[in-house]
Each structure stands twice: as structure tokens, then as C-alpha cells.
C-alpha atoms as a PDB file:
ATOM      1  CA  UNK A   1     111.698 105.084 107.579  1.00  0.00           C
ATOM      2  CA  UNK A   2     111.571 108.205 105.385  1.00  0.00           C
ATOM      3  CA  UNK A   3     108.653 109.471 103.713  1.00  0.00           C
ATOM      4  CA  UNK A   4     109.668 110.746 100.247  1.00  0.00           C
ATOM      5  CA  UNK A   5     107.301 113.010  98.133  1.00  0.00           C
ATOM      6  CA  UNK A   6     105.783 111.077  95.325  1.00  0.00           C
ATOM      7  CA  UNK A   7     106.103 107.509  97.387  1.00  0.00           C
ATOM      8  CA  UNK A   8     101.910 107.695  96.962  1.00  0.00           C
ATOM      9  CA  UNK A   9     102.154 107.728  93.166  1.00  0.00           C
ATOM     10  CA  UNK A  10     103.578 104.118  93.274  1.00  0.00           C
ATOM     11  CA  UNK A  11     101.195 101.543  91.510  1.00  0.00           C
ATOM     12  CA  UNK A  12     102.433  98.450  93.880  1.00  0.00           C
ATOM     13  CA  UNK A  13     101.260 100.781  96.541  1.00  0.00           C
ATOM     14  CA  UNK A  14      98.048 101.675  94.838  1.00  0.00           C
ATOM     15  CA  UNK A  15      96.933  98.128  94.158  1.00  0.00           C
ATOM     16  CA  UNK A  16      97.623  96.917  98.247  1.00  0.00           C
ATOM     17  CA  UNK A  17      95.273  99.881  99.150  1.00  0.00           C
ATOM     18  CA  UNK A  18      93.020  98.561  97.021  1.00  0.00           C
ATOM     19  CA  UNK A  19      92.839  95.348  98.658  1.00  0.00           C
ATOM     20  CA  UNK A  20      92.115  96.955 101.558  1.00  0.00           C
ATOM     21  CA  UNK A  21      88.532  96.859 102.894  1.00  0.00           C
ATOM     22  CA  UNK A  22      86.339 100.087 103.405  1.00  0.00           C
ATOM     23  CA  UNK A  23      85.398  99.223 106.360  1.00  0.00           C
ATOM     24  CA  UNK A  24      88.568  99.668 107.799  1.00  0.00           C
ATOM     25  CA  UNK A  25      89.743 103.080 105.305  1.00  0.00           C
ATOM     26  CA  UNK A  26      87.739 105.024 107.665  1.00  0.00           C
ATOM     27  CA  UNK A  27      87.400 105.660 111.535  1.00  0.00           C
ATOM     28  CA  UNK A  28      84.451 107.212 112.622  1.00  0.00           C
ATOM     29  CA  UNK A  29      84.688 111.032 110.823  1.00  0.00           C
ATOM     30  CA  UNK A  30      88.327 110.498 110.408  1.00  0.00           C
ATOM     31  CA  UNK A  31      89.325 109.969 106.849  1.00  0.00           C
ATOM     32  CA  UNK A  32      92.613 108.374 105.714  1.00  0.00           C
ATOM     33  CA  UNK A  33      93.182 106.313 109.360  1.00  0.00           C
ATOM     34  CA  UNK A  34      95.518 103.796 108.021  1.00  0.00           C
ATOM     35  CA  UNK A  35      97.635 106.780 106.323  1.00  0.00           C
ATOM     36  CA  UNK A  36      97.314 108.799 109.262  1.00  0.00           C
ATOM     37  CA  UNK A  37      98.379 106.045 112.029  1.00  0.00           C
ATOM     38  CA  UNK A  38     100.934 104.987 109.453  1.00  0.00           C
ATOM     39  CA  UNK A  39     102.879 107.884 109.366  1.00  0.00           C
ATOM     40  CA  UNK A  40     101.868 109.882 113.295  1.00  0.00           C
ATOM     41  CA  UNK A  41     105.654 109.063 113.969  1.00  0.00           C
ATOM     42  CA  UNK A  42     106.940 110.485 111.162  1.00  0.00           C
ATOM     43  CA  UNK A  43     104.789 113.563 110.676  1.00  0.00           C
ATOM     44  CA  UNK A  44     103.814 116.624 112.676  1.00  0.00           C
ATOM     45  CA  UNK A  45     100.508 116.526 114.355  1.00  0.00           C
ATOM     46  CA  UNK A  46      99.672 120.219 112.610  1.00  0.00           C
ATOM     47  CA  UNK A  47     100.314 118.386 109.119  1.00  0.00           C
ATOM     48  CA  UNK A  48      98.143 114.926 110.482  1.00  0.00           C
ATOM     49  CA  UNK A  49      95.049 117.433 111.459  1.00  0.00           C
ATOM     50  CA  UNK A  50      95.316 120.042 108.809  1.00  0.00           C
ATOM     51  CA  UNK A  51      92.176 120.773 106.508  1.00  0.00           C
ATOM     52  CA  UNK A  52      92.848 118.620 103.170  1.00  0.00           C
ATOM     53  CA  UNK A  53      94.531 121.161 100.246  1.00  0.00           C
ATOM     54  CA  UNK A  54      93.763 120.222  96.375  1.00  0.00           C
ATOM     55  CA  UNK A  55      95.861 119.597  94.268  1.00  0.00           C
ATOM     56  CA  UNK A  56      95.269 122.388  91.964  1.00  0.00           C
ATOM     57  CA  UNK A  57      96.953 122.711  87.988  1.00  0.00           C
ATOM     58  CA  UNK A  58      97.759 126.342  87.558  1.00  0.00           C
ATOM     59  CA  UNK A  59      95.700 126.315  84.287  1.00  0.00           C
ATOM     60  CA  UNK A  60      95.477 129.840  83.785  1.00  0.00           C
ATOM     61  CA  UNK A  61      99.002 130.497  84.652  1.00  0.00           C
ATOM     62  CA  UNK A  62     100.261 128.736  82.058  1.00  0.00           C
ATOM     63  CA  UNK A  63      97.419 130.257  79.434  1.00  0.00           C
ATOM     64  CA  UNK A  64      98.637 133.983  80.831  1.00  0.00           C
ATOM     65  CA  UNK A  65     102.481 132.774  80.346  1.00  0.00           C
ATOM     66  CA  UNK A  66     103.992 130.077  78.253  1.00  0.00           C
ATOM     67  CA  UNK A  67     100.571 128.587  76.559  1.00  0.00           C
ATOM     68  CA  UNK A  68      99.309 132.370  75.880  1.00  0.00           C
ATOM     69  CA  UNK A  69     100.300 132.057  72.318  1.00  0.00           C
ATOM     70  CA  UNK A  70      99.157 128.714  71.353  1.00  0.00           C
ATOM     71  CA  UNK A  71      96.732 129.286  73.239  1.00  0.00           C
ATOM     72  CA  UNK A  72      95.599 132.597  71.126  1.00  0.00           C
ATOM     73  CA  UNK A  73      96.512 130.534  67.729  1.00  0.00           C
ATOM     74  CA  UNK A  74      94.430 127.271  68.443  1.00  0.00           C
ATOM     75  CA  UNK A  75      91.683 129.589  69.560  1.00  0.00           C
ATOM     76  CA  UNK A  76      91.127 131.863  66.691  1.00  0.00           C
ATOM     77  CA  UNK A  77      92.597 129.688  63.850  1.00  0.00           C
ATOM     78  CA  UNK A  78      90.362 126.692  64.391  1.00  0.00           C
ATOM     79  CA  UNK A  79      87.187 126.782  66.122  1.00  0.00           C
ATOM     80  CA  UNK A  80      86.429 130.571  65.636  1.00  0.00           C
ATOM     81  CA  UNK A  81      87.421 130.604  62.150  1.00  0.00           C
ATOM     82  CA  UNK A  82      84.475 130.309  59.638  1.00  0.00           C
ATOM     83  CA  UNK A  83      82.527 127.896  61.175  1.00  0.00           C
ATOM     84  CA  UNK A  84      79.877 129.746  63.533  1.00  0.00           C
ATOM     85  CA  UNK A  85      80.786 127.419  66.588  1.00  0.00           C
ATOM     86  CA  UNK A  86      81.540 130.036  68.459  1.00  0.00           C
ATOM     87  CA  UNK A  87      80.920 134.148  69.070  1.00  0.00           C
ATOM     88  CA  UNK A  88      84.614 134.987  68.065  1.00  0.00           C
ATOM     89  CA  UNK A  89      83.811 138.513  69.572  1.00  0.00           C
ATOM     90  CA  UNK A  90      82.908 137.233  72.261  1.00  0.00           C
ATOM     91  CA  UNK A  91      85.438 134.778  72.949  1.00  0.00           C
ATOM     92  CA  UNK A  92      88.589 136.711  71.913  1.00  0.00           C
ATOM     93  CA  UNK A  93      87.238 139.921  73.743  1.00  0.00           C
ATOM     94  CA  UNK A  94      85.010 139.388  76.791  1.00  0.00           C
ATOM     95  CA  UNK A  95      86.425 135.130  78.005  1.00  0.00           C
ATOM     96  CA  UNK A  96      90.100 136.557  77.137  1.00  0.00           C
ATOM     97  CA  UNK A  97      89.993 139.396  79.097  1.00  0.00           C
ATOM     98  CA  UNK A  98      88.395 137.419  81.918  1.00  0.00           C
ATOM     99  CA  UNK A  99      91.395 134.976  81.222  1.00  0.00           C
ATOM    100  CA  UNK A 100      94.117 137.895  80.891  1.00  0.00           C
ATOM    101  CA  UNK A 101      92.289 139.259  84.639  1.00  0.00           C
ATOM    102  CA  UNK A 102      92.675 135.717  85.876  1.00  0.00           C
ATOM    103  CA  UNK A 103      88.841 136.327  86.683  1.00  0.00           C
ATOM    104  CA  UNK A 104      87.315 132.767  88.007  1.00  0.00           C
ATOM    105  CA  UNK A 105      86.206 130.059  85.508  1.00  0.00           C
ATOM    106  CA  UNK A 106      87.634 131.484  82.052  1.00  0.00           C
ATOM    107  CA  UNK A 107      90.914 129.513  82.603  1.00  0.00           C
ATOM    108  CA  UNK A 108      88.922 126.234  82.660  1.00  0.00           C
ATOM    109  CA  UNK A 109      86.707 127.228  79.637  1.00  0.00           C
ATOM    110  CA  UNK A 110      89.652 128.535  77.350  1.00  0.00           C
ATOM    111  CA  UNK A 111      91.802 125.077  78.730  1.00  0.00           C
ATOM    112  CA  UNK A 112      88.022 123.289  77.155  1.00  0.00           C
ATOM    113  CA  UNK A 113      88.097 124.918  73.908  1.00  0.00           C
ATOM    114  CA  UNK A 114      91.655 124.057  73.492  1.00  0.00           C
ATOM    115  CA  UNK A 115      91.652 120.623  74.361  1.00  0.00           C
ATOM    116  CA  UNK A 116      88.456 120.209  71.993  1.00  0.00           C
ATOM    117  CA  UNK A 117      90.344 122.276  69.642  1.00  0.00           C
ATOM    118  CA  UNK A 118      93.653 119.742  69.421  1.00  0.00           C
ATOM    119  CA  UNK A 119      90.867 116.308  69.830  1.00  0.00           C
ATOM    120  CA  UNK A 120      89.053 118.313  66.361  1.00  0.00           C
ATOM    121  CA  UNK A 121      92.698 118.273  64.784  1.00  0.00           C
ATOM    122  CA  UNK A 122      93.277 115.006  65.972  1.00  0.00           C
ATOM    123  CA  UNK A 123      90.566 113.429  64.411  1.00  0.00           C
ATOM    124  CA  UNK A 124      90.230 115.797  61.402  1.00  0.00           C
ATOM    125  CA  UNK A 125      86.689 116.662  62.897  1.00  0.00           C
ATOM    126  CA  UNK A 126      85.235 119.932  60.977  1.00  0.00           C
ATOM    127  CA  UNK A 127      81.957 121.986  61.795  1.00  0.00           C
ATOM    128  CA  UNK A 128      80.575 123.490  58.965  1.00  0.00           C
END
């Protein structure tokens, strides 16, 4: 048996977890037992007892680099323009520097205000 990256994505394997009772998901403090005794042969212990890592979207990567510009457009040509919503000083100086620094949190508020940005287009919703 070979473990291939992605196998945990599939749905028919998502629904039999799902069938399976909490009671036996956990063993004591150990989390994921059935994964973990599933795969011991196939995996090295090191990977089996390693702290759990996040998944983590590289948000502000993507704002820096190939979103920067969209990013900048949605930004100052919708929310910030005319409406009051939002200190435009503020948001195109002090958040995108923090942003452009890759200082922690502005790459989850600027990915906010341009997913409400594109949901306002969406739906043709207008602050006045």
C-alpha cells in the first residue's frame, strides 16, 4: 500500500470517517489513533509523533507578489473611494506598509477588505 498526498481529500473517504464513532477517534491524549495505527507501517515514527503543522495559505505572499496590484486597485477604487467606509490614509499608508513589511495580521485584514470588496461588486452593494 502507498500513501499518496491528497488520498485524505477523497469524499468516499471523508464520509466512512464519519461513520466512525468518537469514542473510538481518540486514545487516551493521542489524537488521530485510527490514522496513526493505520499507517505506523508505512510512515516514520518521527513523522507519527511530530507536533501537528497548519496548513497555512501564504496570504500575504501573494498580496506582496502576484495579487499586489489588484490588490492596490480593489482597495482604493472601491471601498476607499468616496464613501467614508474607511480612513483611506490610513489604509493605503500605515495597513499597506504593515502588509509591504509582512508585519503580522495586515495580510488577513487587506485579504478581508478584498473579499468584502469583490462580495460589494458582486451584489452591487454601495455605502453612501
Amino acid at each position: 500500500m502507498r500513501i499518496y498526498e491528497g488520498v485524505y481529500l477523497d469524499h468516499h473517504l471523508l464520509e466512512f470517517t464519519a461513520t466512525i464513532p468518537s469514542h473510538l477517534k481518540l486514545h487516551g491524549p493521542i489524537s488521530k489513533f485510527i490514522l496513526k495505527e493505520v499507517t505506523k507501517e508505512f510512515l516514520p515514527e518521527e513523522i507519527l509523533r511530530r507536533p501537528k503543522h497548519p496548513f497555512e495559505v501564504p496570504i500575504g505572499k501573494w498580496l506582496r507578489g502576484s495579487l499586489r496590484d489588484l490588490t492596490l486597485y480593489l482597495i482604493s477604487d472601491g471601498m476607499l473611494q468616496n464613501n467614508g467606509l474607511l480612513n483611506e490614509e490610513y489604509v493605503l499608508g500605515e495597513m499597506w506598509h504593515g502588509l509591504e513589511e509582512d508585519r503580522p495580521g495586515y495580510a488577513w485584514q487587506f485579504w478581508s477588505l478584498v473579499n468584502l470588496e469583490l462580495w460589494a461588486r458582486q451584489f452591487s452593494v454601495r455605502v453612501a
